[in-house]
N, C-alpha and C. Protein backbone atom coordinates (compact mmCIF):
# COMPACT_ATOMS: atom_id res chain seq x y z
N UNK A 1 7.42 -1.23 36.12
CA UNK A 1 6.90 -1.12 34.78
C UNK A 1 7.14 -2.44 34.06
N UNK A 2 6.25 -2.90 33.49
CA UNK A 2 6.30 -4.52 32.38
C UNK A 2 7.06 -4.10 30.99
N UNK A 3 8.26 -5.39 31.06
CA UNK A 3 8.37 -5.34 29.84
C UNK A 3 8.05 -4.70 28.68
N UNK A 4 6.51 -4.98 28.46
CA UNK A 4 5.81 -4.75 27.62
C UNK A 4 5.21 -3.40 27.37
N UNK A 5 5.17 -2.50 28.65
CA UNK A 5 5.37 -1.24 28.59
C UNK A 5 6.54 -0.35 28.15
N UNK A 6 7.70 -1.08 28.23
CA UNK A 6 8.57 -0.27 27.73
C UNK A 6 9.13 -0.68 26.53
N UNK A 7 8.34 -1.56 25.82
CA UNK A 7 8.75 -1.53 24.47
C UNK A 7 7.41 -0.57 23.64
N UNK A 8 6.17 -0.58 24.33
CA UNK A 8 6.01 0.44 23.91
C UNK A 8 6.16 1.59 24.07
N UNK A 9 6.63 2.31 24.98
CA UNK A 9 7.26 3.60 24.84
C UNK A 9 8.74 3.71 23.94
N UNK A 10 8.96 2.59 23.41
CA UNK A 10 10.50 2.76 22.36
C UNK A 10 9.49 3.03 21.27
N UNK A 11 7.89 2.11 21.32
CA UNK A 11 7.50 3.00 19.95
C UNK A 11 6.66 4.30 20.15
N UNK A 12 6.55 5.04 21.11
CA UNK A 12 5.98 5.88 21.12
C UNK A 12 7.13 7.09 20.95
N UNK A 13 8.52 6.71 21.21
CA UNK A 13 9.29 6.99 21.34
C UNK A 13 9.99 7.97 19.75
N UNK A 14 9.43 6.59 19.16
CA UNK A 14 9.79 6.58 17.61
C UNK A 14 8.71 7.09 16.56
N UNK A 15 7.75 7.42 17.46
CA UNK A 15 6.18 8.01 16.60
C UNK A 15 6.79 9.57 16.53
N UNK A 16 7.44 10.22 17.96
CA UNK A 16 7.70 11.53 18.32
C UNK A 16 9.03 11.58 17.37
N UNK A 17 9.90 10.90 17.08
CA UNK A 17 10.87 10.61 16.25
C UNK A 17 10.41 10.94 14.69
N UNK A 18 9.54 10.80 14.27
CA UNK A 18 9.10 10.85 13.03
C UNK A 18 8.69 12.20 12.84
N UNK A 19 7.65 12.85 13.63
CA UNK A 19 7.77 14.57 13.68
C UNK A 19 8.72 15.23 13.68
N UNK A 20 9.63 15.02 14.55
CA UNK A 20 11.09 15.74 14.47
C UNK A 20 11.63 15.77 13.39
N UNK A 21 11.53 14.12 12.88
CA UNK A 21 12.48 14.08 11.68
C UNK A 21 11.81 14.66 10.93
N UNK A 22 10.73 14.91 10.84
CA UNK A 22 9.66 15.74 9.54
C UNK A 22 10.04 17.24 9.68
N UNK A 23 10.23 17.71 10.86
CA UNK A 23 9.65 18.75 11.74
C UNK A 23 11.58 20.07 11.09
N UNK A 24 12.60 19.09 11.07
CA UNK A 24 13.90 19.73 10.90
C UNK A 24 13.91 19.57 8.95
N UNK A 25 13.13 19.10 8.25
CA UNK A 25 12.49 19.41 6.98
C UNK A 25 12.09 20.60 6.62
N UNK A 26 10.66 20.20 7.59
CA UNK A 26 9.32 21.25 7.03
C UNK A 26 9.41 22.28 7.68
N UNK A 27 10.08 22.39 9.08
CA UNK A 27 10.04 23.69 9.31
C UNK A 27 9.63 24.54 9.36
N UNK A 28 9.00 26.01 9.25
CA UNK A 28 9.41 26.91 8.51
C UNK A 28 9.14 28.54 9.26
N UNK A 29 7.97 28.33 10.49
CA UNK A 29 8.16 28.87 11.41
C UNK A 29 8.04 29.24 12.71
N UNK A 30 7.95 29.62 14.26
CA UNK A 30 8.67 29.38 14.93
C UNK A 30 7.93 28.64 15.91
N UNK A 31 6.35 28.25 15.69
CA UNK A 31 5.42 27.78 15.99
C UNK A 31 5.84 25.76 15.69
N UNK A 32 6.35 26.20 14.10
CA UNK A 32 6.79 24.74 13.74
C UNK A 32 7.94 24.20 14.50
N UNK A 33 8.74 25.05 14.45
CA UNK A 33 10.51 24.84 15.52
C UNK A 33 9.81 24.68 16.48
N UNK A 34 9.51 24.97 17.19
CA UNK A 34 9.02 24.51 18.89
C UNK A 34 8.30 23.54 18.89
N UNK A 35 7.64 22.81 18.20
CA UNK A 35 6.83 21.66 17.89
C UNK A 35 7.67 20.66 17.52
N UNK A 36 9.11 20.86 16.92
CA UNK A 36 10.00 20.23 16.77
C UNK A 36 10.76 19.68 17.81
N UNK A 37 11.17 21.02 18.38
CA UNK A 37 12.28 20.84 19.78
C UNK A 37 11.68 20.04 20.58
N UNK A 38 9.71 20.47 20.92
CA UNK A 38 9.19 19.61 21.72
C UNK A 38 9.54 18.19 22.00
N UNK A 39 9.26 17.78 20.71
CA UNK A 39 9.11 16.23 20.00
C UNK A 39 10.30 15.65 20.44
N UNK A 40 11.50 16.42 20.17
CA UNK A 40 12.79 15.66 20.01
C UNK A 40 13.30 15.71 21.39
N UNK A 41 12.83 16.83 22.42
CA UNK A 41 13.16 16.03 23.80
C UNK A 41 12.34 15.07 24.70
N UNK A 42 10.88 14.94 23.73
CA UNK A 42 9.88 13.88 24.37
C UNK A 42 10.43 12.54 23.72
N UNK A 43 10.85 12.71 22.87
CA UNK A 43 11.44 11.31 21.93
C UNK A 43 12.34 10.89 22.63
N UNK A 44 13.55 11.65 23.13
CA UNK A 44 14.70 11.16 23.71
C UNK A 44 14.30 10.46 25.08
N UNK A 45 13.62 11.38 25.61
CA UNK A 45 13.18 11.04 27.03
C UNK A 45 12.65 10.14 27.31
N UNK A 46 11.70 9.84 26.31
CA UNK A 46 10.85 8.55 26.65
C UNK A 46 12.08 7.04 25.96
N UNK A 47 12.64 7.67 25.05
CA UNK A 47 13.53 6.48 24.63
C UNK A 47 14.60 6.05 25.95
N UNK A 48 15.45 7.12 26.62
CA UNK A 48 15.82 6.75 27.65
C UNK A 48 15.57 5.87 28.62
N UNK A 49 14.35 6.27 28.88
CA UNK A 49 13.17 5.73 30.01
C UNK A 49 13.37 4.38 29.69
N UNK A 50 12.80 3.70 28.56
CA UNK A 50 12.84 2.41 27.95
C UNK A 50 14.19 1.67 27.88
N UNK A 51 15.44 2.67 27.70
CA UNK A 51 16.40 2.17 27.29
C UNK A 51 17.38 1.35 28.71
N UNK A 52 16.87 2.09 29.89
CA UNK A 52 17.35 2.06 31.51
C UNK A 52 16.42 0.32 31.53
N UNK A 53 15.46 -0.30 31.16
CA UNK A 53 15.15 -1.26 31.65
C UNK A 53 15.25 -2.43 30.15
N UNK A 54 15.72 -1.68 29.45
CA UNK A 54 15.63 -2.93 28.10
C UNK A 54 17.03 -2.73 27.78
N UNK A 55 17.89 -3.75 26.61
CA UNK A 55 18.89 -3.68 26.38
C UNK A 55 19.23 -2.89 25.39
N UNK A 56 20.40 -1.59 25.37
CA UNK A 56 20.18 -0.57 25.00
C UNK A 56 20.35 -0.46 23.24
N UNK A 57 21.33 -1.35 22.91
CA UNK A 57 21.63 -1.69 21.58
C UNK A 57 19.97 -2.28 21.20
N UNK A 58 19.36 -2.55 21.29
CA UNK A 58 18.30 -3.35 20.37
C UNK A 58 17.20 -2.37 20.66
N UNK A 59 17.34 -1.50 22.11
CA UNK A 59 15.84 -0.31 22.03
C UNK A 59 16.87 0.39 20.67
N UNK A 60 17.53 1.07 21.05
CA UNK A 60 18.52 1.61 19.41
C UNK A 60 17.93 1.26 18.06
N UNK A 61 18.14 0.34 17.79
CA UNK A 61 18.21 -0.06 16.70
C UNK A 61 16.48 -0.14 16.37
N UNK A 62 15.35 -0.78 17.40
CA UNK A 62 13.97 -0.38 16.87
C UNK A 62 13.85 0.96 17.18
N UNK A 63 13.97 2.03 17.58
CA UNK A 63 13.77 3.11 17.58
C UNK A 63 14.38 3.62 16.53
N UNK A 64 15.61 3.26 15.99
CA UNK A 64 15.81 4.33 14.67
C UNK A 64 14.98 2.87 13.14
N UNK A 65 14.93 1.93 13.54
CA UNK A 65 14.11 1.28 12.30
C UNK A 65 12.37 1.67 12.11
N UNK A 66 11.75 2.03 13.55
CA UNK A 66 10.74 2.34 13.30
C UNK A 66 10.37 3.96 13.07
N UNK A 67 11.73 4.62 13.18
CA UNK A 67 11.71 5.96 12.90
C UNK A 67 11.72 6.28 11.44
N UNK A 68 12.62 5.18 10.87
CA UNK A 68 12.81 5.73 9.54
C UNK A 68 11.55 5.11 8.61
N UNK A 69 10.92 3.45 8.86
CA UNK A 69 9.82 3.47 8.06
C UNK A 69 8.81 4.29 8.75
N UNK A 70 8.62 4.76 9.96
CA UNK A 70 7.47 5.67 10.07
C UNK A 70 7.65 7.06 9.24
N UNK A 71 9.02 7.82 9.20
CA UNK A 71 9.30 8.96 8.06
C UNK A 71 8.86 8.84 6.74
N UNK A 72 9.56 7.39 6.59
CA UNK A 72 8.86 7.29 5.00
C UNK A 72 7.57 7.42 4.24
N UNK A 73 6.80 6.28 5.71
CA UNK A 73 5.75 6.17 5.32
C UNK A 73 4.58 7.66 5.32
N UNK A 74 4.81 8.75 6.46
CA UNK A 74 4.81 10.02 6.68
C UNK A 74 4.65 10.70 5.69
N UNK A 75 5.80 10.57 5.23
CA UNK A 75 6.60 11.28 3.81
C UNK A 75 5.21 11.33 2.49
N UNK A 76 4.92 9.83 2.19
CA UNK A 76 4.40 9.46 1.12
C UNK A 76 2.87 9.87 1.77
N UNK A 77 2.49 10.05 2.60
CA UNK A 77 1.31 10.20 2.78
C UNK A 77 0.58 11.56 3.07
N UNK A 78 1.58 12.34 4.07
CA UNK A 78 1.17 13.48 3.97
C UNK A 78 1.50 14.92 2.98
N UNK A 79 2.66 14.65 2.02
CA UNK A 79 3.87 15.24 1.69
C UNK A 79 3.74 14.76 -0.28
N UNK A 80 3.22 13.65 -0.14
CA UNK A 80 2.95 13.30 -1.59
C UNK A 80 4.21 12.22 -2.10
N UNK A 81 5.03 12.15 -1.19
CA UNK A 81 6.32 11.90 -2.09
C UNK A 81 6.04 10.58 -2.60
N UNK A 82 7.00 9.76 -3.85
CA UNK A 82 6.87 8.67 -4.43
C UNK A 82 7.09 7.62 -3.43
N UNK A 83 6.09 6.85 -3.83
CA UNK A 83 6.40 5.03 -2.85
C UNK A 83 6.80 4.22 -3.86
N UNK A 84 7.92 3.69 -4.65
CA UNK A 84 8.10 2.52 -5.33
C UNK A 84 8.46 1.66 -5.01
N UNK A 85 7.93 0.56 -5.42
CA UNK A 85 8.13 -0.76 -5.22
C UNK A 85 9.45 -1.11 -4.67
N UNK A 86 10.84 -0.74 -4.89
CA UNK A 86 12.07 -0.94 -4.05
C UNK A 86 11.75 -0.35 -3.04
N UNK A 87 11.72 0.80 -2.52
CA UNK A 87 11.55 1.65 -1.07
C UNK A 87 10.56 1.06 -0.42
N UNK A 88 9.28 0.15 -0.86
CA UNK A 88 8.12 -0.57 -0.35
C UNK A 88 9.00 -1.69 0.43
N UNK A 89 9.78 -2.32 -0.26
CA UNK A 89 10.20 -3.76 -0.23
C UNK A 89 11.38 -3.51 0.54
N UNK A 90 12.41 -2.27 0.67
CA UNK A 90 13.07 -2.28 1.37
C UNK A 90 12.48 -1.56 3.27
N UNK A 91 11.10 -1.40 3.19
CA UNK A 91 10.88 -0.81 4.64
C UNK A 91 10.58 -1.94 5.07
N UNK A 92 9.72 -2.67 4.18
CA UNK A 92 9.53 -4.12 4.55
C UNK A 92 10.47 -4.90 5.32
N UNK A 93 11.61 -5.08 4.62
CA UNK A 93 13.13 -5.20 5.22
C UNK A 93 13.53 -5.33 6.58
N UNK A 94 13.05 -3.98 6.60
CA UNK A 94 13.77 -2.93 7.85
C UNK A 94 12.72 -3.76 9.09
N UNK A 95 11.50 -3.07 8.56
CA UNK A 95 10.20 -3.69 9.73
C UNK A 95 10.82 -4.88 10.29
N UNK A 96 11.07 -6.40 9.07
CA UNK A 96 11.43 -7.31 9.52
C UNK A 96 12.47 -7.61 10.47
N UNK A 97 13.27 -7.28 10.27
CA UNK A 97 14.42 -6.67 10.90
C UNK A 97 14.16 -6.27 12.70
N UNK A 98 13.55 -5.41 12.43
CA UNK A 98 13.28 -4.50 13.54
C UNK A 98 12.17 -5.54 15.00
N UNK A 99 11.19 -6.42 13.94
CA UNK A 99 10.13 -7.38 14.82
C UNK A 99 11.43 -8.31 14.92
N UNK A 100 12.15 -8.96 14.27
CA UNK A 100 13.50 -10.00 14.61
C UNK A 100 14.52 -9.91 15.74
N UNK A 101 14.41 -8.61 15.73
CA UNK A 101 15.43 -8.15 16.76
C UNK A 101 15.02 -8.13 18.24
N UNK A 102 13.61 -7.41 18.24
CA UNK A 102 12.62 -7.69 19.15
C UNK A 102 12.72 -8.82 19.61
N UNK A 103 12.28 -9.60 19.23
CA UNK A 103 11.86 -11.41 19.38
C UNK A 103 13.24 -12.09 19.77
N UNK A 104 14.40 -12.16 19.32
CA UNK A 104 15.48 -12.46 20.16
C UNK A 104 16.28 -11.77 20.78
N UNK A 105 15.92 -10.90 21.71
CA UNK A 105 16.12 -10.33 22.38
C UNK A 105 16.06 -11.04 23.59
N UNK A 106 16.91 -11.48 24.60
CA UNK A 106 16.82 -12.49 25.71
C UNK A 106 16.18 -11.00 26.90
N UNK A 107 15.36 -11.57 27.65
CA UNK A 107 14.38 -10.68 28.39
C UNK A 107 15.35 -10.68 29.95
N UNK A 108 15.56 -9.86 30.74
CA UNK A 108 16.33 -9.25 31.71
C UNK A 108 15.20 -9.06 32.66
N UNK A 109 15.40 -9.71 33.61
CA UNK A 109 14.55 -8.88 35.26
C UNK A 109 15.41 -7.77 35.46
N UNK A 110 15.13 -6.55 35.25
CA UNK A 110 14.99 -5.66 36.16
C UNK A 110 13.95 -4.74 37.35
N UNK A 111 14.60 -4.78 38.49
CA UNK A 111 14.18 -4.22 39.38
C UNK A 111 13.79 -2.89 39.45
C-alpha cells in the first residue's frame, strides 16, 4: 500500500470519526446507536490500518485534528449551531497544524 494511501484512510478514518462523534450526541434510537457503533469500529479500524505503516503519534494527532474541525464544521451545518469568527480562526489553527504535521513528518519504508 503507498504512502499516500494510508494517509488517506487516516482521513477517511476521521470522516467515520465525525459521525460517531455526532452519532454519541444525537443519538436517540436504536437504528441511530448502531450507525454509531458501526462508525466507531470502522474509524478505529481503518485508523489502525494506517497507523501499522505511518508514524503513530502524527496519524494521532491528524485523525483527532481532522475529527474535531470536521465535528465542528458538521455541527454548524447540519445542526444549525453558531460559527464565530474565533471558532472559524481557531479550526483554521488546528487544520494548519494538522497539514504541518503532515509535511514534516520524515517518510519510513515500510515493507
Amino acid at each position: 500500500m503507498t504512502h499516500n494511501r494510508n494517509w488517506a484512510m487516516v482521513f477517511g478514518a476521521a470522516l467515520f470519526e465525525v459521525v460517531w462523534v455526532i452519532g454519541l450526541k444525537h443519538a436517540s434510537t436504536v437504528l441511530e446507536w448502531f450507525v454509531t457503533l458501526i462508525a466507531v469500529l470502522i474509524s478505529f479500524y481503518v485508523l489502525i490500518s494506517a497507523g501499522r505503516k505511518l508514524p503513530v503519534g502524527t496519524v494521532y494527532s491528524v485523525f483527532v485534528g481532522l475529527g474535531t474541525a470536521g465535528t465542528i464544521i458538521a455541527e454548524v451545518i447540519i445542526f444549525g449551531e453558531e460559527l464565530s469568527l474565533a471558532k472559524l480562526a481557531l479550526v483554521l489553527v488546528l487544520l494548519a497544524g494538522v497539514v504541518g504535521l503532515k509535511q514534516v513528518t520524515k517518510e519510513k519504508s515500510v515493507s
